[in-house]
N, C-alpha and C. Protein backbone atom coordinates (compact mmCIF):
# COMPACT_ATOMS: atom_id res chain seq x y z
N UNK A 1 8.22 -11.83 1.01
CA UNK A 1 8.23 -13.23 1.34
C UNK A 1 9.66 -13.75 1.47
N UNK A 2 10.55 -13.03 0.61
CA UNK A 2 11.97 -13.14 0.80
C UNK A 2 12.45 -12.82 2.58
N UNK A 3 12.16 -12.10 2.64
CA UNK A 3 12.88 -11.61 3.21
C UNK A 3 12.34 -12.30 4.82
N UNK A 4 11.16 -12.80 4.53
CA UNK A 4 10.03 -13.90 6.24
C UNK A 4 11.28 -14.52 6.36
N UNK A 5 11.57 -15.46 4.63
CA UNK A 5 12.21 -16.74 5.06
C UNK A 5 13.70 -16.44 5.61
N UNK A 6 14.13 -15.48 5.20
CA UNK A 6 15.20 -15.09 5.50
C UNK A 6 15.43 -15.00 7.13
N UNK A 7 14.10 -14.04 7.95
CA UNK A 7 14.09 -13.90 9.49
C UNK A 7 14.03 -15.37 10.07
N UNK A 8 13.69 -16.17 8.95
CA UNK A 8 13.02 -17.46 9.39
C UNK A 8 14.61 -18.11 9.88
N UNK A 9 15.86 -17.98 9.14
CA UNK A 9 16.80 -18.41 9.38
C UNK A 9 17.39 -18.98 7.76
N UNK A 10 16.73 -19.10 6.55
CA UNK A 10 17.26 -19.54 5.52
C UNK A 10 18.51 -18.68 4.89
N UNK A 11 19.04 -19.11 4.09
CA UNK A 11 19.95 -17.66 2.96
C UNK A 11 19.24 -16.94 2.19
N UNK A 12 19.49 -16.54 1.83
CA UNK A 12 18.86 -15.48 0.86
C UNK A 12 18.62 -16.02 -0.56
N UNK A 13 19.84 -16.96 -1.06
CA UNK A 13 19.53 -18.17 -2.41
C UNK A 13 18.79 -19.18 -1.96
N UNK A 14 18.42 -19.51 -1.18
CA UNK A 14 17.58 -20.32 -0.70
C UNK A 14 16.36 -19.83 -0.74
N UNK A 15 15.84 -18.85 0.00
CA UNK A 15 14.42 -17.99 0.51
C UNK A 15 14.19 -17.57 -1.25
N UNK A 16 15.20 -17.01 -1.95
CA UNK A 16 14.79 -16.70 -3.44
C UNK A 16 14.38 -17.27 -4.06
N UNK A 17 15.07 -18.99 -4.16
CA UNK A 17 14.82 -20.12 -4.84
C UNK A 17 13.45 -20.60 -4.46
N UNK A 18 13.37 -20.95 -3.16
CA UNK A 18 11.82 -21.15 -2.30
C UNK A 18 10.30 -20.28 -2.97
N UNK A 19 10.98 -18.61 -2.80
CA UNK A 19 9.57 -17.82 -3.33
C UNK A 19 9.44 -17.99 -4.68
N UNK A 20 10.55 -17.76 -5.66
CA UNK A 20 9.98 -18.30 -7.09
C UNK A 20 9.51 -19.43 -7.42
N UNK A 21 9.82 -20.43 -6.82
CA UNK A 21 8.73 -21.45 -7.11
C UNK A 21 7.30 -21.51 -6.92
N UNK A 22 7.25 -21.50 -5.51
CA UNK A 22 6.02 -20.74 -4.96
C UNK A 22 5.28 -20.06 -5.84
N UNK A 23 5.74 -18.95 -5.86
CA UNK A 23 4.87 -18.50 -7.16
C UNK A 23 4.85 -18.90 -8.77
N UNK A 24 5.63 -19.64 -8.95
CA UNK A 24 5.37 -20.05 -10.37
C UNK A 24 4.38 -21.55 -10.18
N UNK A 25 4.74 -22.24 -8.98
CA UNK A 25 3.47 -23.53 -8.71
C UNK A 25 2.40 -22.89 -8.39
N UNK A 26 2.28 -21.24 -7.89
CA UNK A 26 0.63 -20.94 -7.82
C UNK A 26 0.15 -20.35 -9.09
N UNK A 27 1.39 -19.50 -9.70
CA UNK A 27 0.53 -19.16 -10.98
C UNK A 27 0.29 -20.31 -12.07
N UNK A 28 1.02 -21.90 -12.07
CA UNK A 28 0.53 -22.72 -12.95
C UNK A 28 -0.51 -23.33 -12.87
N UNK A 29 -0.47 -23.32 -11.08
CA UNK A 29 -1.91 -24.04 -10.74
C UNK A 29 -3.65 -22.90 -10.78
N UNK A 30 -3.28 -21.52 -11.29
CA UNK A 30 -4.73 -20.75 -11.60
C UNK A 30 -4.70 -20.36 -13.05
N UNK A 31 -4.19 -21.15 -13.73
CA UNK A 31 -3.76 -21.42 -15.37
C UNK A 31 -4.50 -22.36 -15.68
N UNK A 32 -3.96 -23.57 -15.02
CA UNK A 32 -3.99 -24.95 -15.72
C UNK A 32 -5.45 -25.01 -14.88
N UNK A 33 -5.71 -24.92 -13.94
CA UNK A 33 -7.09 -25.34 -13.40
C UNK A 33 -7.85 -24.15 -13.63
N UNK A 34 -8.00 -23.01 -13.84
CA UNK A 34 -9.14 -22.18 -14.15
C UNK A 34 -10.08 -21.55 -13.14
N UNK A 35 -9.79 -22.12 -11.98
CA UNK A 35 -10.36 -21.92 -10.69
C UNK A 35 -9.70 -20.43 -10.20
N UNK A 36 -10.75 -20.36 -9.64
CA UNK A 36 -10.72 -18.40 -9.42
C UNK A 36 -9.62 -18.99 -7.92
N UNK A 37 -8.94 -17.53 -7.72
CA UNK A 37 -7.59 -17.73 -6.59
C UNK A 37 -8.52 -18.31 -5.44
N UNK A 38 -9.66 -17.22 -5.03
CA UNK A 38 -10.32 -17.94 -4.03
C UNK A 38 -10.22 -18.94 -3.41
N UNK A 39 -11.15 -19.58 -5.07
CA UNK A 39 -11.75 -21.57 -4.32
C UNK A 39 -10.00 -22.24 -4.53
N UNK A 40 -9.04 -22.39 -5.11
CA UNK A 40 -7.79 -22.32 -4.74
C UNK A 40 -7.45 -22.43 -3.42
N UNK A 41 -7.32 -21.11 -2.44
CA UNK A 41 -6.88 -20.97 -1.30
C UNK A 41 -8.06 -21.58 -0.24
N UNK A 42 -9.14 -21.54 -0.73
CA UNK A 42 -9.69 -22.64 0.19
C UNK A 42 -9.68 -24.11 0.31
N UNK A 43 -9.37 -24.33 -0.77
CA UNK A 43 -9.06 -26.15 -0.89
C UNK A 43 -7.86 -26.18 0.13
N UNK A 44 -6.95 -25.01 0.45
CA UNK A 44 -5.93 -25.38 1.22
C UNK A 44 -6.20 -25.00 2.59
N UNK A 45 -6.45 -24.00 2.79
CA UNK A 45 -6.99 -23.51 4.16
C UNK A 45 -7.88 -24.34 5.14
N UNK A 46 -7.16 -25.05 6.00
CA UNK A 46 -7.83 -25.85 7.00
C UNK A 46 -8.07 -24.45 8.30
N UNK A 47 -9.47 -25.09 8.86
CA UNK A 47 -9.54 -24.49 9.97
C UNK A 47 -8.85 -24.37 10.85
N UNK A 48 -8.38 -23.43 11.45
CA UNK A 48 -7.04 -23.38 12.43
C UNK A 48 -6.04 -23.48 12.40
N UNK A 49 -6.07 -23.48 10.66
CA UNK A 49 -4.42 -23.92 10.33
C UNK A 49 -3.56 -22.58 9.85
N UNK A 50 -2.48 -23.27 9.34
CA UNK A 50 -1.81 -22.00 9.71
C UNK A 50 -2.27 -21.07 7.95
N UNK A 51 -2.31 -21.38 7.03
CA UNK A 51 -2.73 -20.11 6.16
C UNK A 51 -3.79 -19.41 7.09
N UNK A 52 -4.73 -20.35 7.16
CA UNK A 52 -6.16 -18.95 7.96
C UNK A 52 -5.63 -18.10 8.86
N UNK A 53 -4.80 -18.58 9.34
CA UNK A 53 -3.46 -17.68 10.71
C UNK A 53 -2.76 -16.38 9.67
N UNK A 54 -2.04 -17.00 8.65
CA UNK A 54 -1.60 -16.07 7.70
C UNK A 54 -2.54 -15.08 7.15
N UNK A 55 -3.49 -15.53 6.63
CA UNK A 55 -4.24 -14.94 6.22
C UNK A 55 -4.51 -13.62 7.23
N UNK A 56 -5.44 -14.14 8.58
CA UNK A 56 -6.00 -13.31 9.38
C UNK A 56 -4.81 -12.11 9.54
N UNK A 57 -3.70 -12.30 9.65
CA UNK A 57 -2.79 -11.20 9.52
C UNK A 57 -2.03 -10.34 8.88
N UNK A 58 -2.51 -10.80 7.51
CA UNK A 58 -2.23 -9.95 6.65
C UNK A 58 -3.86 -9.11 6.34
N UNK A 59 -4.80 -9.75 6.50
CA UNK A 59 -6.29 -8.72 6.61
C UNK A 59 -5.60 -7.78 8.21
N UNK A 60 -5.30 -8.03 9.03
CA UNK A 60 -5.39 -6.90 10.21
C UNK A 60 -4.26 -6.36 9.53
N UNK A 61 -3.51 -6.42 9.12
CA UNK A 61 -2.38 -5.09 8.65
C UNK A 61 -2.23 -4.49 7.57
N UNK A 62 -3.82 -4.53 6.88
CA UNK A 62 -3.91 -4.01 5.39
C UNK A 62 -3.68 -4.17 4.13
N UNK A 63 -3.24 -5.14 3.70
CA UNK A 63 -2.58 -5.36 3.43
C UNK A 63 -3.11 -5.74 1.83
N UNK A 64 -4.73 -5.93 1.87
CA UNK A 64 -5.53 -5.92 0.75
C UNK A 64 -5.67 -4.61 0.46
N UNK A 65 -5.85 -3.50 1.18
CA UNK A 65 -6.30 -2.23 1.02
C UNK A 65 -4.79 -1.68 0.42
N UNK A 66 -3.79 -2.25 1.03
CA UNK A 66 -2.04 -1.40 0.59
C UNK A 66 -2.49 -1.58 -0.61
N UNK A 67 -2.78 -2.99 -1.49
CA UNK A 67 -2.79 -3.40 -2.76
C UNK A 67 -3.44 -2.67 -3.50
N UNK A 68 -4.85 -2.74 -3.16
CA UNK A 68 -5.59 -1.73 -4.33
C UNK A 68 -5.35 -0.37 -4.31
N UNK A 69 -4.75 0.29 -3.30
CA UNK A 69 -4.10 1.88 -3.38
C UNK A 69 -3.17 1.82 -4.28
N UNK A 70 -2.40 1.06 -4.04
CA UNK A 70 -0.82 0.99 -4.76
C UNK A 70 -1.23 1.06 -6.36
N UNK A 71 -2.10 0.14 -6.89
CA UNK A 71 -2.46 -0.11 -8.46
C UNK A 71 -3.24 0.78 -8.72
N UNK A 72 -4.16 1.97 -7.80
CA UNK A 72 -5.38 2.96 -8.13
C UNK A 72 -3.70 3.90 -8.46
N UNK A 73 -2.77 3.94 -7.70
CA UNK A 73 -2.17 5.03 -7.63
C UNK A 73 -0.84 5.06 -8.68
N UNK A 74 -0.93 3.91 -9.12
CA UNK A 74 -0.35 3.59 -10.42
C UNK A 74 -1.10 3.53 -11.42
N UNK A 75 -2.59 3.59 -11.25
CA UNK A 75 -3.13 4.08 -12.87
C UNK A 75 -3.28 5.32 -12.59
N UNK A 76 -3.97 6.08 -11.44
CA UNK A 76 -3.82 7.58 -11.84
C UNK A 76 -2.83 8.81 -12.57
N UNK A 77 -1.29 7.89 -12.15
CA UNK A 77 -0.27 8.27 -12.41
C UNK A 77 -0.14 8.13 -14.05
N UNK A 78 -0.33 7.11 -14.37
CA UNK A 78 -0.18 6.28 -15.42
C UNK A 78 -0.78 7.29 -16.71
N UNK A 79 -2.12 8.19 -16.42
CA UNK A 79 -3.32 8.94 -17.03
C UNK A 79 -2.37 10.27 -16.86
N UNK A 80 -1.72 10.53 -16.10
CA UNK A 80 -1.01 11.64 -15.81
C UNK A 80 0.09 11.74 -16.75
N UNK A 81 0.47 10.84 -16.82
CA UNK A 81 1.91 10.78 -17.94
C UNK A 81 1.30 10.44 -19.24
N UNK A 82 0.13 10.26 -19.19
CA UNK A 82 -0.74 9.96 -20.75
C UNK A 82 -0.49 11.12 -21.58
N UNK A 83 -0.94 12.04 -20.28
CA UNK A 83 -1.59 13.48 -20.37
C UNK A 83 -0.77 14.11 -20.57
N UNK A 84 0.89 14.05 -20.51
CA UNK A 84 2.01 14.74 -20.59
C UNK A 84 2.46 15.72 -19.30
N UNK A 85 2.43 14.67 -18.14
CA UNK A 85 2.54 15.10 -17.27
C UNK A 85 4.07 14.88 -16.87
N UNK A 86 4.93 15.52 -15.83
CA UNK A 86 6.19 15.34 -15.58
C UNK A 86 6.65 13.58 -15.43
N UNK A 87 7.62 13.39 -16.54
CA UNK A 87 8.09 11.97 -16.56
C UNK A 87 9.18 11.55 -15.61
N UNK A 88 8.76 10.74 -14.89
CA UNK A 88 9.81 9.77 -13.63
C UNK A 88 10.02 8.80 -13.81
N UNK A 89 9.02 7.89 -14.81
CA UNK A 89 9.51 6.37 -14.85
C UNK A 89 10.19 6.23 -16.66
């Protein structure tokens, strides 16, 4: 996300400053309200607007599927080094 705002034309202390907030106003707001991320991103998502735009393109480039590989392939690993398997991290 750093690095959008960055193509976008911002600095880099800027685009940094921008995404940590971002995410600290989304993780306070599925804290403090209790509401699953979902109904969240739909209260914001207007038809035709631009998250559903965002959205739709991060579903065509995988981007849910990168995620759950990445964390399956960090617990398998994870069971591996349980197990006394060769240490890298």
């Amino acid at each position: 996300m750093i690095e959008a705002c960055i193509l976008l034309g911002l600095s880099r202390d800027v685009a940094t400053e921008l995404i940590i907030q971002t995410m600290l106003g989304s993780a306070k707001m599925l804290r403090d309200t209790g509401k699953h991320p979902v109904e969240l991103r739909e209260m914001v998502t207007s038809p035709g607007g631009t998250t559903i735009a965002a959205i739709r393109h991060l579903e065509e480039a995988g981007v849910r599927a990168a995620f759950l590989n990445a964390i399956d392939a960090a617990r398998i690993r994870s069971a591996e080094l349980a197990q006394g398997g060769d240490e890298d991290d």
